[in-house]
C-alpha atoms as a PDB file:
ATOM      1  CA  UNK A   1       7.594  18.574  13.812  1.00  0.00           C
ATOM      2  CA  UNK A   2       9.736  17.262  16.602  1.00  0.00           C
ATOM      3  CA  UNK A   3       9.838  21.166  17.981  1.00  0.00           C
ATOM      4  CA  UNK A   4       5.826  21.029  18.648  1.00  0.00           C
ATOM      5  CA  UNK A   5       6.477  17.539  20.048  1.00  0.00           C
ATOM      6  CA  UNK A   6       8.623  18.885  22.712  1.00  0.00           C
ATOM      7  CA  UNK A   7       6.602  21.841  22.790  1.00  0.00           C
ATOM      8  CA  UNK A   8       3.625  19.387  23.652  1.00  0.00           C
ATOM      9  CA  UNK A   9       5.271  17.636  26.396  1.00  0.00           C
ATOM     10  CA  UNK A  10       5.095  14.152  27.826  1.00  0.00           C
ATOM     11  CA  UNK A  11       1.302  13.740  26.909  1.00  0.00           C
ATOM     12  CA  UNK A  12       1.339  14.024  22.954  1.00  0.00           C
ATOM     13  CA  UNK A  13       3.164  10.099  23.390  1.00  0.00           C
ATOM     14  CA  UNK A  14      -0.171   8.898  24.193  1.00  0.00           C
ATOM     15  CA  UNK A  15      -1.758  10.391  21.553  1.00  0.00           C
ATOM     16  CA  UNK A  16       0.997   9.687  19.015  1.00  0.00           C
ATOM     17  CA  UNK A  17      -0.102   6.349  19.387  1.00  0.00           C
ATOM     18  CA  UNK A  18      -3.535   6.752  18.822  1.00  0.00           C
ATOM     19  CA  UNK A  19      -2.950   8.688  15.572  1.00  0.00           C
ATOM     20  CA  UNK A  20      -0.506   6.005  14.182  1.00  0.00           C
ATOM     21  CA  UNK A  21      -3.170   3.013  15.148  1.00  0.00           C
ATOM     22  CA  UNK A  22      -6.467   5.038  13.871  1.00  0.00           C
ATOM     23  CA  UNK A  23      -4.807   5.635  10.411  1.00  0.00           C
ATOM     24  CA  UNK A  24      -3.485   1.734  10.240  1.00  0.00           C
ATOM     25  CA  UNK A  25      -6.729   0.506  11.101  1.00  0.00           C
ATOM     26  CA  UNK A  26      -8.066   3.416   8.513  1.00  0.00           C
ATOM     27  CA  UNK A  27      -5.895   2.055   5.387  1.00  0.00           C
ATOM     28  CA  UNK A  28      -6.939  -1.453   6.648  1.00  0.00           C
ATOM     29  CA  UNK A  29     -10.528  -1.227   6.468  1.00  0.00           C
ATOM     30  CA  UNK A  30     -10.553   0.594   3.288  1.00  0.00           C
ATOM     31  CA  UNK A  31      -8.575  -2.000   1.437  1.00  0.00           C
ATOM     32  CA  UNK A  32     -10.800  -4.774   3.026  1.00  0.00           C
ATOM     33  CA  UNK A  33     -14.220  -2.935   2.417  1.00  0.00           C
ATOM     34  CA  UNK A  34     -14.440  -2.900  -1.032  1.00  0.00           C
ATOM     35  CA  UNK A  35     -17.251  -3.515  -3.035  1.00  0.00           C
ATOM     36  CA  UNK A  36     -15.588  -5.805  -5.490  1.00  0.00           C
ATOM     37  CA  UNK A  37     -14.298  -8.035  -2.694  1.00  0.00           C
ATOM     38  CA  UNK A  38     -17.082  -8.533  -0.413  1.00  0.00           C
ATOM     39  CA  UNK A  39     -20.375  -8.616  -2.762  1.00  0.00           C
ATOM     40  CA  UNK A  40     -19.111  -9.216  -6.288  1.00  0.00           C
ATOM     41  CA  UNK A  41     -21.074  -7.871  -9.425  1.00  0.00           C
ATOM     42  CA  UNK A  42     -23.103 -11.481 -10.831  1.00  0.00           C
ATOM     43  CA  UNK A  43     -21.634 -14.164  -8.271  1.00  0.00           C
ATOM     44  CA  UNK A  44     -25.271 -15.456  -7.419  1.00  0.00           C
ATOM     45  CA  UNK A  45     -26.071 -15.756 -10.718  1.00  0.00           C
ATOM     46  CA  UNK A  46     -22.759 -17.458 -11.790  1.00  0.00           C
ATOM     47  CA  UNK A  47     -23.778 -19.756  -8.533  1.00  0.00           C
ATOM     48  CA  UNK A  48     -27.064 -20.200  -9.654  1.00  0.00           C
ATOM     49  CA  UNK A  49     -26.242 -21.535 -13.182  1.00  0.00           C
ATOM     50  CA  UNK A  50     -23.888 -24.055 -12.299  1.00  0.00           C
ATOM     51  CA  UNK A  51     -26.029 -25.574  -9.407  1.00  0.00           C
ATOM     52  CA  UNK A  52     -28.733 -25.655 -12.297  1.00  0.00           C
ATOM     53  CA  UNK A  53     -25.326 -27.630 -14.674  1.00  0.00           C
ATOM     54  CA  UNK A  54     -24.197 -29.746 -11.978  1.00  0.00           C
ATOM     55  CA  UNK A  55     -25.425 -29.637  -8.691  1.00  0.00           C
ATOM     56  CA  UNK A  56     -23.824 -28.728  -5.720  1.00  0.00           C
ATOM     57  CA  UNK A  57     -20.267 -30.952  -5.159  1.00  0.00           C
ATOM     58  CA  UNK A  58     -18.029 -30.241  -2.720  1.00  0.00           C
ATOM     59  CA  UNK A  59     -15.676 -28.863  -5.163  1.00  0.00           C
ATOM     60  CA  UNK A  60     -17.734 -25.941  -6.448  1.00  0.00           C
ATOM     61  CA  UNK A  61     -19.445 -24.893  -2.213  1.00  0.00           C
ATOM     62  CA  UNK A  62     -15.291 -24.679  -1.522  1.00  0.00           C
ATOM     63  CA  UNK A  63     -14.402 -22.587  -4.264  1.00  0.00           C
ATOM     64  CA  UNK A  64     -17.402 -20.305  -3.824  1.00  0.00           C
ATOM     65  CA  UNK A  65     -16.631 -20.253  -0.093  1.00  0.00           C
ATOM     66  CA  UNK A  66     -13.245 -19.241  -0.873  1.00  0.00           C
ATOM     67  CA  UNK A  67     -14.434 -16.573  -3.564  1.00  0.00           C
ATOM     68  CA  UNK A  68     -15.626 -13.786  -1.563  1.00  0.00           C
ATOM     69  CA  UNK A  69     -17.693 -13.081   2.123  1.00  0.00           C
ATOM     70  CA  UNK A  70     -20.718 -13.138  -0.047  1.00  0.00           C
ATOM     71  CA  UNK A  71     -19.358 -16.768  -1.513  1.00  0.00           C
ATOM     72  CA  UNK A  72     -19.240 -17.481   1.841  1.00  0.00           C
ATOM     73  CA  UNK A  73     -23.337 -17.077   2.925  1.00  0.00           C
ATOM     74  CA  UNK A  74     -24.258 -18.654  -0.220  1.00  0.00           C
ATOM     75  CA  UNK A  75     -22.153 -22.056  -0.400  1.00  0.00           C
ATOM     76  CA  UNK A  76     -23.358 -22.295   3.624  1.00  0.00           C
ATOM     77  CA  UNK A  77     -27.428 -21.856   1.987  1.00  0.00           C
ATOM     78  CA  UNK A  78     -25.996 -24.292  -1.349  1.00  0.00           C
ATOM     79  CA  UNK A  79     -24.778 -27.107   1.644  1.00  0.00           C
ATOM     80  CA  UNK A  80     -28.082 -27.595   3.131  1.00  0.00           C
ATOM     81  CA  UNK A  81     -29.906 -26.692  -0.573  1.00  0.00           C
ATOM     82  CA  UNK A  82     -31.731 -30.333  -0.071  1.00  0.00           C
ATOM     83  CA  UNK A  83     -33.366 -29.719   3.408  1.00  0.00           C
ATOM     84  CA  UNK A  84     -35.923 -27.581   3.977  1.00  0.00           C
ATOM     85  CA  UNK A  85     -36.312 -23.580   3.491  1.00  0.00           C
ATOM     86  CA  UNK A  86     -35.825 -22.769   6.933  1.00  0.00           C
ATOM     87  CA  UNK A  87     -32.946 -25.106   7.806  1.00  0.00           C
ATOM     88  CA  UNK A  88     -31.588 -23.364   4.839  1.00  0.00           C
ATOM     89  CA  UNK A  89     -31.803 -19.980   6.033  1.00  0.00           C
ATOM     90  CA  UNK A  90     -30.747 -21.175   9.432  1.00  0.00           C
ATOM     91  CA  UNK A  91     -27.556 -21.915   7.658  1.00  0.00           C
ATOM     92  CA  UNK A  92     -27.442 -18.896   5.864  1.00  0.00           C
ATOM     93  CA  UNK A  93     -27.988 -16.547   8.730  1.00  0.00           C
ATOM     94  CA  UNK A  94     -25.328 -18.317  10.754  1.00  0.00           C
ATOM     95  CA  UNK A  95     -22.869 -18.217   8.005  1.00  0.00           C
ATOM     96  CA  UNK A  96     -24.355 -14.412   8.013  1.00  0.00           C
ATOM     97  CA  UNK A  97     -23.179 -14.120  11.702  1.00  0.00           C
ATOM     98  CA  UNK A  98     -19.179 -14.443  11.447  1.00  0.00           C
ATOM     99  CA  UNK A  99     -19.039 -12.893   8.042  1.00  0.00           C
ATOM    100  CA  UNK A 100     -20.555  -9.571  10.003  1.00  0.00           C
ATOM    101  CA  UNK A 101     -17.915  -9.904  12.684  1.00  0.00           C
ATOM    102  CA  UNK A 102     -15.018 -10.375  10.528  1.00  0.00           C
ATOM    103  CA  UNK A 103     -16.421  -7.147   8.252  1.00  0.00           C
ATOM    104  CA  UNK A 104     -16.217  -5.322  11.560  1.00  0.00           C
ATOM    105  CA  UNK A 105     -12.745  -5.952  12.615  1.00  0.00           C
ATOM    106  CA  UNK A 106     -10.929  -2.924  13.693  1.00  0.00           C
ATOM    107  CA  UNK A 107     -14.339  -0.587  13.688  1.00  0.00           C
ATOM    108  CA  UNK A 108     -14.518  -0.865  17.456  1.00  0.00           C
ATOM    109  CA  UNK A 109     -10.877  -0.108  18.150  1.00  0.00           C
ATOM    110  CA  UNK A 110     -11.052   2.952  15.580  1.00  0.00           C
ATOM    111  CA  UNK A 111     -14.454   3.949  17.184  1.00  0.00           C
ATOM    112  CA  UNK A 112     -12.593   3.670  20.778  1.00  0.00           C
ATOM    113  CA  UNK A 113      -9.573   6.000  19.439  1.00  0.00           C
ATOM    114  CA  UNK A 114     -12.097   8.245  18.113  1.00  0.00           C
ATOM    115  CA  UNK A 115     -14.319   8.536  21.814  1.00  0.00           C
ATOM    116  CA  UNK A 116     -11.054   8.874  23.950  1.00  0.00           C
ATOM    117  CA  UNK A 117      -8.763  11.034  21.466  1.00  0.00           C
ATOM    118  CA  UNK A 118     -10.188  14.394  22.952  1.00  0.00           C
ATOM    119  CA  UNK A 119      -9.952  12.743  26.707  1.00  0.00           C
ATOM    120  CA  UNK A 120      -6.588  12.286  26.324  1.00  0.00           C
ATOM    121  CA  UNK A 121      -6.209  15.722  24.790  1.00  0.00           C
ATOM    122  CA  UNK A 122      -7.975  17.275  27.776  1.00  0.00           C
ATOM    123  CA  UNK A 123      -5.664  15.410  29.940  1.00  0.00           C
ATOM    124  CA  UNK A 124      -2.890  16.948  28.266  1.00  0.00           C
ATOM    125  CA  UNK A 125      -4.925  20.534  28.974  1.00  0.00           C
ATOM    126  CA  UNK A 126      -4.912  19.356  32.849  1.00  0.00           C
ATOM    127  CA  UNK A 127      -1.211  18.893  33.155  1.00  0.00           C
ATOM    128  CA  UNK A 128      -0.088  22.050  30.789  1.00  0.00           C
ATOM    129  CA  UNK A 129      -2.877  24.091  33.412  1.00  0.00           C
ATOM    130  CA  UNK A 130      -0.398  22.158  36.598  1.00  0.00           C
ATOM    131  CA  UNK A 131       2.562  23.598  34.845  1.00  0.00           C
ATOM    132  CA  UNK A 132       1.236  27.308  34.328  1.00  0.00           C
ATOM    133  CA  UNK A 133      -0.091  27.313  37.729  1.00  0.00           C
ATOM    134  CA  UNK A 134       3.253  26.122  39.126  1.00  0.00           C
ATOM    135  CA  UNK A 135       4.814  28.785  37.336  1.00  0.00           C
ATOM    136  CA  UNK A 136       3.801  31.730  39.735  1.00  0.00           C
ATOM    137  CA  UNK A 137       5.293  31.655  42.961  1.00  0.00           C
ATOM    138  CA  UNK A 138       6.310  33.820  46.291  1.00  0.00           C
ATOM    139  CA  UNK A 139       9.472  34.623  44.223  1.00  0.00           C
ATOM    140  CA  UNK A 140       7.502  35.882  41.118  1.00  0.00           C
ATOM    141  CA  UNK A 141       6.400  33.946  37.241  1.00  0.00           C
ATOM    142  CA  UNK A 142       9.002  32.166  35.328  1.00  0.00           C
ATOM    143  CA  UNK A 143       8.117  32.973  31.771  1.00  0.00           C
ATOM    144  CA  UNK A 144       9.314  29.687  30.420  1.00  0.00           C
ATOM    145  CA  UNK A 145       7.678  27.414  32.428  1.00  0.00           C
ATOM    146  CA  UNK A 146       4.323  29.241  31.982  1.00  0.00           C
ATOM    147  CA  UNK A 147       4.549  29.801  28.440  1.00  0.00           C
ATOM    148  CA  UNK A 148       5.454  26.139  28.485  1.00  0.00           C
ATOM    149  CA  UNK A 149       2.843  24.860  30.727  1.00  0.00           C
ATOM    150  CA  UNK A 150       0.290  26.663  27.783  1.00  0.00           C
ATOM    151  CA  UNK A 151       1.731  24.981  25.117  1.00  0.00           C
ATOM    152  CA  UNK A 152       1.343  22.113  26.203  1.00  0.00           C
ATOM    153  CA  UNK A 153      -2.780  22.635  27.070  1.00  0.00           C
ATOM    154  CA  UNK A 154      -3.131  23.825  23.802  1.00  0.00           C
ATOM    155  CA  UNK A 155      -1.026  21.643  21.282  1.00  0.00           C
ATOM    156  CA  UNK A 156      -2.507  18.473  23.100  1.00  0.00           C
ATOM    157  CA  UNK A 157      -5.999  19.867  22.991  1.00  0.00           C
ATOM    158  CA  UNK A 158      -5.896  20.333  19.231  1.00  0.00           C
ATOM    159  CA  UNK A 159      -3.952  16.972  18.696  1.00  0.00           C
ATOM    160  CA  UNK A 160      -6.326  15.563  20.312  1.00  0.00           C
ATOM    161  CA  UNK A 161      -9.314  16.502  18.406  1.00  0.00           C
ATOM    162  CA  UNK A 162      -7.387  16.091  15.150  1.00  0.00           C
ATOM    163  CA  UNK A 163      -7.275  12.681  15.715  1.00  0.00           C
ATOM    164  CA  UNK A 164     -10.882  12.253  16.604  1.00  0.00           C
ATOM    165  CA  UNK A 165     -12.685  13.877  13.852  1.00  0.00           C
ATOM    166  CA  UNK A 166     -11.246  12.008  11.164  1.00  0.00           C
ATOM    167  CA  UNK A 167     -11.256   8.722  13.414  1.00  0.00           C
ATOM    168  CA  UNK A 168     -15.366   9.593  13.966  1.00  0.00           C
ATOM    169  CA  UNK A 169     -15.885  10.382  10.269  1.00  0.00           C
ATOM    170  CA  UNK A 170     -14.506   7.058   9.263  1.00  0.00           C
ATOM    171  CA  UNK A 171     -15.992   4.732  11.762  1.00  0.00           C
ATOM    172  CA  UNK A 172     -19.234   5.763  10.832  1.00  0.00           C
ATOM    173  CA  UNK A 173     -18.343   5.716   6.809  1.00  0.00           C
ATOM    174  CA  UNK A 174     -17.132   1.976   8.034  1.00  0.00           C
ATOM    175  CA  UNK A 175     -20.417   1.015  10.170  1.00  0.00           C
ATOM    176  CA  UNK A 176     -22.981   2.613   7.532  1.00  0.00           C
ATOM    177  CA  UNK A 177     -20.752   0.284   4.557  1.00  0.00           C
ATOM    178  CA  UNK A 178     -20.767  -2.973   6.472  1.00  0.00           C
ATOM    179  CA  UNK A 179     -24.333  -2.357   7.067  1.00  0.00           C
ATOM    180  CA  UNK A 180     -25.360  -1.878   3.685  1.00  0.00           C
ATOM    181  CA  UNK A 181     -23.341  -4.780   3.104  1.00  0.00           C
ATOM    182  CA  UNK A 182     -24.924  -7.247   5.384  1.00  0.00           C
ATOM    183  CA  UNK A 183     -28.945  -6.292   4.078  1.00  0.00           C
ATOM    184  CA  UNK A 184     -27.154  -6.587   0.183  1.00  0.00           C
ATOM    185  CA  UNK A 185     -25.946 -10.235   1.468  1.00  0.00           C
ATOM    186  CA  UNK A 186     -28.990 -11.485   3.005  1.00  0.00           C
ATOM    187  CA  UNK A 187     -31.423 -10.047  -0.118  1.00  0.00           C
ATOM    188  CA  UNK A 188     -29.201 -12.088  -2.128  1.00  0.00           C
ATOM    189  CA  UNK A 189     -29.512 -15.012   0.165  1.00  0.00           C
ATOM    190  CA  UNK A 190     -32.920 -14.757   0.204  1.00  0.00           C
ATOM    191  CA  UNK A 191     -32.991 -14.509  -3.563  1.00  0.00           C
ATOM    192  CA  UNK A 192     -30.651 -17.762  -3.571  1.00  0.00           C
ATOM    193  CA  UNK A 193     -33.496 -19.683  -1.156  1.00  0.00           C
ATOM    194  CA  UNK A 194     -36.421 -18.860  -3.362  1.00  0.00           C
ATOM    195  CA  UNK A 195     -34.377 -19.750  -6.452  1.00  0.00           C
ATOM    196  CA  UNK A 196     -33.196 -23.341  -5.890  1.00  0.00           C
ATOM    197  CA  UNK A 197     -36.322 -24.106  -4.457  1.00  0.00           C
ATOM    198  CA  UNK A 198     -38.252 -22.961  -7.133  1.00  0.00           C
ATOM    199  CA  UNK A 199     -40.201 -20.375  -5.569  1.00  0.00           C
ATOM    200  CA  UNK A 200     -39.035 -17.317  -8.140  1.00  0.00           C
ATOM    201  CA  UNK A 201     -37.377 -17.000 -11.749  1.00  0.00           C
ATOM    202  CA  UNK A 202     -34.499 -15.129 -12.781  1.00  0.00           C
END
């Protein structure tokens, strides 16, 4: 490994770097994005039941705040459950608002590494094609340098494109999941509205 690093020259650092931050923020997101922890199985209707017991205190909109992102949308729609439907929502949808931006943390930095992985690759191709050219001179080609000089266009070309594929596929894995998350959160919002004002059954 470290022979193709020297082989690569100077401009594989760069890249280097961009590999080791695409897979942390890679590992990151898929630990945070799961299912289980952002839109748990039955939580409305848990929610639902025990505003129906007990109302809503301040004990049980913390705890369901604390339980989850979707815990979160709902306690914000359960503290304004005795105004109207629309200040409701409001609440809901602003609630809605920061819970998107935290489930997109990272997914612009990975999408970044993804967009300028093969630029710095092709940079990498521009100063391997310096060295080859340098290579020939009055005297005649040096062999090393030139076979050097095309290493390094084509190890940092191909690094550089091996980080952005996988970088690309998971950003948009990422961007389609949040997505899907955010229109599952505000159905059960809505859902959480029409209940507690008595609008729909179970």
């Amino acid at each position: 490994m470290f022979a193709i690093i020297q082989a690569a020259g100077w401009p594989i650092w760069p890249l280097l770097l961009a590999s080791i931050l695409a897979v942390a923020f890679i590992i990151e997101r898929s630990i945070a994005l799961r299912r289980s922890k952002i839109v748990p199985e039955g939580l409305l209707q848990s929610i639902v039941a025990e505003y129906r017991q007990g109302g809503a205190t301040e004990e049980m909109l913390a705890r369901v705040a604390r339980h989850s992102p979707l815990g979160r949308v709902l306690s914000a729609g359960l503290r304004n459950v005795k105004s109207t439907r629309e200040a409701m929502k409001e609440s809901i949808e602003e609630s809605g608002r920061g819970v998107t931006h935290e489930l997109e943390r990272f997914l612009t930095s990975l999408g970044t590494i993804a967009s300028i992985a093969p630029l710095m690759g092709l940079f990498g191709t521009v100063v391997g094609m310096i060295e080859i050219f340098g290579a020939t001179t009055a005297a005649g080609t040096n062999p090393q340098q030139l076979a050097h000089g095309i290493s390094v266009a084509l190890y940092n070309t191909g690094f550089g494109l091996l980080i952005a594929i996988p970088a690309m596929i998971f950003y948009r894995h990422f961007r389609a999941l949040v997505d899907s998350f955010v229109v599952e959160m505000e159905q059960q919002a809505v859902k959480l509205v029409e209940l507690v004002h008595g609008q729909r059954a179970d």
